[in-house]
C-alpha atoms as a PDB file:
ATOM      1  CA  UNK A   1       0.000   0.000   0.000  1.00  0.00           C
ATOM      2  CA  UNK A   2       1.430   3.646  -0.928  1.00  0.00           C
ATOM      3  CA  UNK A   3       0.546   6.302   1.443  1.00  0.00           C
ATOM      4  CA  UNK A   4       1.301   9.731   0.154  1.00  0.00           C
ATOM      5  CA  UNK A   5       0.338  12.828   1.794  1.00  0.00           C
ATOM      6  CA  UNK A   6       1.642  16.609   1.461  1.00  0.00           C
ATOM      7  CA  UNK A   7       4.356  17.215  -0.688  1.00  0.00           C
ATOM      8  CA  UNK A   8       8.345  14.969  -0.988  1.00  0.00           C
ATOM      9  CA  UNK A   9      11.223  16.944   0.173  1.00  0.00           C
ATOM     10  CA  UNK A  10      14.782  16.038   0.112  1.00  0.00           C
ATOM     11  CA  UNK A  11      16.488  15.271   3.140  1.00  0.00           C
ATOM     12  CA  UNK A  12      20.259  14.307   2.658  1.00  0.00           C
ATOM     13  CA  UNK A  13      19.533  15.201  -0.634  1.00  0.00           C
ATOM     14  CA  UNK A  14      23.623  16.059  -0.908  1.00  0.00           C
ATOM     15  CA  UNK A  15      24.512  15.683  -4.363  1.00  0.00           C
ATOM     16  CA  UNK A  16      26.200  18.135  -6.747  1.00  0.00           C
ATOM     17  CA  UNK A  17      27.105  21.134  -3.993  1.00  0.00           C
ATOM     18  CA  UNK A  18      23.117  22.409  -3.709  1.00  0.00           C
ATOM     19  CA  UNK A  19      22.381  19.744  -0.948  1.00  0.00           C
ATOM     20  CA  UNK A  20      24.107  19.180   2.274  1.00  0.00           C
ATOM     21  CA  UNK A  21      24.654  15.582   2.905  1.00  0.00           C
ATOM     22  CA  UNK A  22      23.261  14.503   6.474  1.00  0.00           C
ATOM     23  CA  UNK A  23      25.033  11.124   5.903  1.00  0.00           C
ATOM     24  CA  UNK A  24      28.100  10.158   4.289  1.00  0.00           C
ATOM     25  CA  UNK A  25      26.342   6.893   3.049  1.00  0.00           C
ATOM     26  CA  UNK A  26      23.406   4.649   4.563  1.00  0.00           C
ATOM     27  CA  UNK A  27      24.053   2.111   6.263  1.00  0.00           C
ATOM     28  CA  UNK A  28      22.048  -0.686   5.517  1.00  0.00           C
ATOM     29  CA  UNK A  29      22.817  -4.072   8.076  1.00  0.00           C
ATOM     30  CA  UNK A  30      20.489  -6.865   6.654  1.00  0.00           C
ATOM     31  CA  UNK A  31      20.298  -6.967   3.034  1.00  0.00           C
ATOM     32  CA  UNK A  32      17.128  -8.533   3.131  1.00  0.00           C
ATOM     33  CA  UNK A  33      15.646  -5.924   5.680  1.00  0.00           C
ATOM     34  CA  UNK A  34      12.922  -3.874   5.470  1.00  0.00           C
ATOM     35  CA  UNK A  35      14.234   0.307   6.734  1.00  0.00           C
ATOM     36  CA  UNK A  36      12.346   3.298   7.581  1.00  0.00           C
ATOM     37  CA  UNK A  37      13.879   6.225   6.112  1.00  0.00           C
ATOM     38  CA  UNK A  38      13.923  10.103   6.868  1.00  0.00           C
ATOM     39  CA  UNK A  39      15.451  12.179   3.954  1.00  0.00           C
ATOM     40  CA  UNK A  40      14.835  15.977   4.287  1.00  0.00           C
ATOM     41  CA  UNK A  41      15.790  18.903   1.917  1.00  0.00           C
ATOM     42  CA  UNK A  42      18.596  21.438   2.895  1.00  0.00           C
ATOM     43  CA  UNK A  43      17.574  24.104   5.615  1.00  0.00           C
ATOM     44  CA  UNK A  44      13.898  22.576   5.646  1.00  0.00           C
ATOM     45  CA  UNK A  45      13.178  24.925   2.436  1.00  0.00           C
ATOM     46  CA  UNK A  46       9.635  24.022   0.809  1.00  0.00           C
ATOM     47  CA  UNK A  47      10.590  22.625  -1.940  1.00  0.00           C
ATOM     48  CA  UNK A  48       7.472  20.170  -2.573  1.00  0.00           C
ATOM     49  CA  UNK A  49       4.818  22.359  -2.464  1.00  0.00           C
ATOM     50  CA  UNK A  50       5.231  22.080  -5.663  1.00  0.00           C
ATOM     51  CA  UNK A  51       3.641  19.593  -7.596  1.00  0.00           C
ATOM     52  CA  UNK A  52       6.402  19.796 -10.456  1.00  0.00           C
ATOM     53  CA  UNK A  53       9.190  19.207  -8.198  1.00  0.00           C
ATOM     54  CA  UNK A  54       7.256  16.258  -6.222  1.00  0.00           C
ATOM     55  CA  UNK A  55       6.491  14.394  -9.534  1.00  0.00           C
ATOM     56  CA  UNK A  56       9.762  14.414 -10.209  1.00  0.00           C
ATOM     57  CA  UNK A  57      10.844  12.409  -7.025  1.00  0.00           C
ATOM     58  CA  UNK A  58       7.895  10.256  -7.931  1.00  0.00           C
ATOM     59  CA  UNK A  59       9.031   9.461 -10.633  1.00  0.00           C
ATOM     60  CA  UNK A  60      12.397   8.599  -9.575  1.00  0.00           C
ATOM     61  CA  UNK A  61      10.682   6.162  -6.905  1.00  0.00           C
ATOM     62  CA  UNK A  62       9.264   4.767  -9.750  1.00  0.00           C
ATOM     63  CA  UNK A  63      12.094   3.937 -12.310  1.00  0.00           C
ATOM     64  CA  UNK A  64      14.100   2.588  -9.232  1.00  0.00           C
ATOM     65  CA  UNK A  65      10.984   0.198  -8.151  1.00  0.00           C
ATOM     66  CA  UNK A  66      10.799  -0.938 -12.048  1.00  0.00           C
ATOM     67  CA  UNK A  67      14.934  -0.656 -12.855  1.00  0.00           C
ATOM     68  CA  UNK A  68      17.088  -1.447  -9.562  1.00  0.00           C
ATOM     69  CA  UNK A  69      14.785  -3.379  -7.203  1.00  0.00           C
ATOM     70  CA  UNK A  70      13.851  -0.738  -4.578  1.00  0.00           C
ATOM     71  CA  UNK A  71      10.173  -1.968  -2.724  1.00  0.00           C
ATOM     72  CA  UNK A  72       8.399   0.791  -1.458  1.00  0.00           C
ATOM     73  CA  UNK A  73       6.304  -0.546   1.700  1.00  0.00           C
ATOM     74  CA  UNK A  74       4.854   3.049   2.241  1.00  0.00           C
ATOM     75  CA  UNK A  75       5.700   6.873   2.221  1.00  0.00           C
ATOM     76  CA  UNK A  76       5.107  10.178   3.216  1.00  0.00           C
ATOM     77  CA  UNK A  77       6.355  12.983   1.485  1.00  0.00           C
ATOM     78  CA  UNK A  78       5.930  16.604   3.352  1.00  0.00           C
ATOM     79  CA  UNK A  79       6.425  20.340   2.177  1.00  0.00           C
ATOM     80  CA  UNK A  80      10.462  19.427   3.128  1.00  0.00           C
ATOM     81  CA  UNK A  81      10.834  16.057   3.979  1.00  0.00           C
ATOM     82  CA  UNK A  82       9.948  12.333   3.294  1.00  0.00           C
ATOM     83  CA  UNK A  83       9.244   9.405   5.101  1.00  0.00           C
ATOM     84  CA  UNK A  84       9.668   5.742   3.208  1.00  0.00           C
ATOM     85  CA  UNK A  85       9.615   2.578   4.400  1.00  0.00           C
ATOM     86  CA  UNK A  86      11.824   0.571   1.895  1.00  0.00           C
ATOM     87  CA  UNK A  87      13.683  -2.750   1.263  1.00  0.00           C
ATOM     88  CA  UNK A  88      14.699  -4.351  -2.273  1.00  0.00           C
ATOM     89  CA  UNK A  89      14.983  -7.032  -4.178  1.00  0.00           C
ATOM     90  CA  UNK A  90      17.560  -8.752  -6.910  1.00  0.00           C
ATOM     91  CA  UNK A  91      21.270  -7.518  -6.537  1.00  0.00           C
ATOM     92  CA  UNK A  92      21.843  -4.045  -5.932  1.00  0.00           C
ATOM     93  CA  UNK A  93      22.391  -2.922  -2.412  1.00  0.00           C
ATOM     94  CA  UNK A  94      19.984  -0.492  -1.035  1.00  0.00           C
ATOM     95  CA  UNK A  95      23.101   1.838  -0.476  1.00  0.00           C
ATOM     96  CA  UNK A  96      23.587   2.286  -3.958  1.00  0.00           C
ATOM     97  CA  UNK A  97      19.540   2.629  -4.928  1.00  0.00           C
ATOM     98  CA  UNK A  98      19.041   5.399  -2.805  1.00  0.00           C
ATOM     99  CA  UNK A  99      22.494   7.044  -3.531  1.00  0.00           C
ATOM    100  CA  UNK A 100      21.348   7.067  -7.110  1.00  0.00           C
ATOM    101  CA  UNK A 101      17.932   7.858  -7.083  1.00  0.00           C
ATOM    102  CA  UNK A 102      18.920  11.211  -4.622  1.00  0.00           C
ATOM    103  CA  UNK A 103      21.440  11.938  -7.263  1.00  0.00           C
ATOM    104  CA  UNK A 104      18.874  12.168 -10.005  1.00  0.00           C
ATOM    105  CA  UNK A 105      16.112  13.369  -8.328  1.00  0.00           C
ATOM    106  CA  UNK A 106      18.516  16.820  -7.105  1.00  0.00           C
ATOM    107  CA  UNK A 107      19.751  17.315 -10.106  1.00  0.00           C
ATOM    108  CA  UNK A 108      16.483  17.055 -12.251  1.00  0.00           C
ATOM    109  CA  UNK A 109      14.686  19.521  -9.521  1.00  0.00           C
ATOM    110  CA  UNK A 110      17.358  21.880  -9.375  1.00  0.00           C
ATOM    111  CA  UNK A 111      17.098  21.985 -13.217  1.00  0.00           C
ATOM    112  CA  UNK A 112      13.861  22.461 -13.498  1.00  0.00           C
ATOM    113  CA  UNK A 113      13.931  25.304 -10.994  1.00  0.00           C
ATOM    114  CA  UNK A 114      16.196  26.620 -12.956  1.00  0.00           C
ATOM    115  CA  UNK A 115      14.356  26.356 -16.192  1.00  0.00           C
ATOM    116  CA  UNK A 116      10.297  27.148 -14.470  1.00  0.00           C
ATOM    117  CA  UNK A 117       9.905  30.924 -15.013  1.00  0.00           C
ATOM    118  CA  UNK A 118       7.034  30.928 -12.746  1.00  0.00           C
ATOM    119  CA  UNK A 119       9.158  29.716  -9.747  1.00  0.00           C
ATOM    120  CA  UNK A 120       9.018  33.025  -7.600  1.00  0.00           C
ATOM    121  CA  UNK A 121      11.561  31.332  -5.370  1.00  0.00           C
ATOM    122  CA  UNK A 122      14.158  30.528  -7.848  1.00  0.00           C
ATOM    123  CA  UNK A 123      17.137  32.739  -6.896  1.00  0.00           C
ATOM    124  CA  UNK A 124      16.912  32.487  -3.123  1.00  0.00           C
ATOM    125  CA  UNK A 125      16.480  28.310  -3.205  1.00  0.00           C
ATOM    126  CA  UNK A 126      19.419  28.380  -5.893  1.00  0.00           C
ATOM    127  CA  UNK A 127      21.540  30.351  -3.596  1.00  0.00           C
ATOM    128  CA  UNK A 128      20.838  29.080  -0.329  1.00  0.00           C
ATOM    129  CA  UNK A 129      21.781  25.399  -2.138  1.00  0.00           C
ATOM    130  CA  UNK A 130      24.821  26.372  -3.752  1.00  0.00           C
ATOM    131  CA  UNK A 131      26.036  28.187  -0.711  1.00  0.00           C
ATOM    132  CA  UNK A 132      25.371  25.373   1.556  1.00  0.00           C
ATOM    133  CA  UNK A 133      27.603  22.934  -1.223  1.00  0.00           C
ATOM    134  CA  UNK A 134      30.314  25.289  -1.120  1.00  0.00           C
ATOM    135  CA  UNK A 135      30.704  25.048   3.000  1.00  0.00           C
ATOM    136  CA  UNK A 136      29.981  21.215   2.604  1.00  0.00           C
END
């Protein structure tokens, strides 16, 4: 069953100096385990109040469900953060599926901040990102 509510934030959402990573890497004991996971976006900024930027991390859930094995129990995804409750199947370590799907999911938001001329926010979230990579 899939419980969504709110808007999907990042949380350690680290990758490419805009987020701050919270983690240098999860760490994920039994293989075969089933994790509850927190993930929130950089200075607790709003980003999925917008429906734009929260597809986009759905869709990331999805292509890593269909292409890498990540099972998605249940989630949650607020104005800046998300809850999931995830484990996997086939051969790739649950490490390495969320590492990747984080990866894509900043970079295709940040883009499309970039590129939405009716983001009123755009040069304040860019900033406040890029300044918190550069201290990282």
């Amino acid at each position: 069953m899939w419980l969504a509510g709110g808007a999907l934030t990042f949380a350690f959402f680290i990758i490419f100096n805009y987020f701050q990573r919270v983690s240098t890497k999860y760490k994920f004991a039994n293989p075969e385990g089933v994790y509850f996971v927190i993930f929130a976006v950089v200075h607790w900024v709003d980003v999925f109040t917008r429906n734009i930027y929260r597809d986009i991390l759905l869709d990331s859930f999805r292509y890593c469900m269909k292409e890498k094995g990540l099972v998605i129990y249940g989630f949650v995804i607020m104005s800046n953060h998300v809850h999931l409750l995830i484990g996997k199947k086939g051969d790739q370590s649950l490490s390495a599926i969320m590492r990747d799907m984080k990866k894509f999911s900043s970079v295709k938001i940040i883009r499309e901040i970039i590129e939405n001329p009716m983001e009123s926010r755009k040069h304040w979230m860019l900033k406040l990102f890029s300044d918190t990579g550069k201290a990282n």
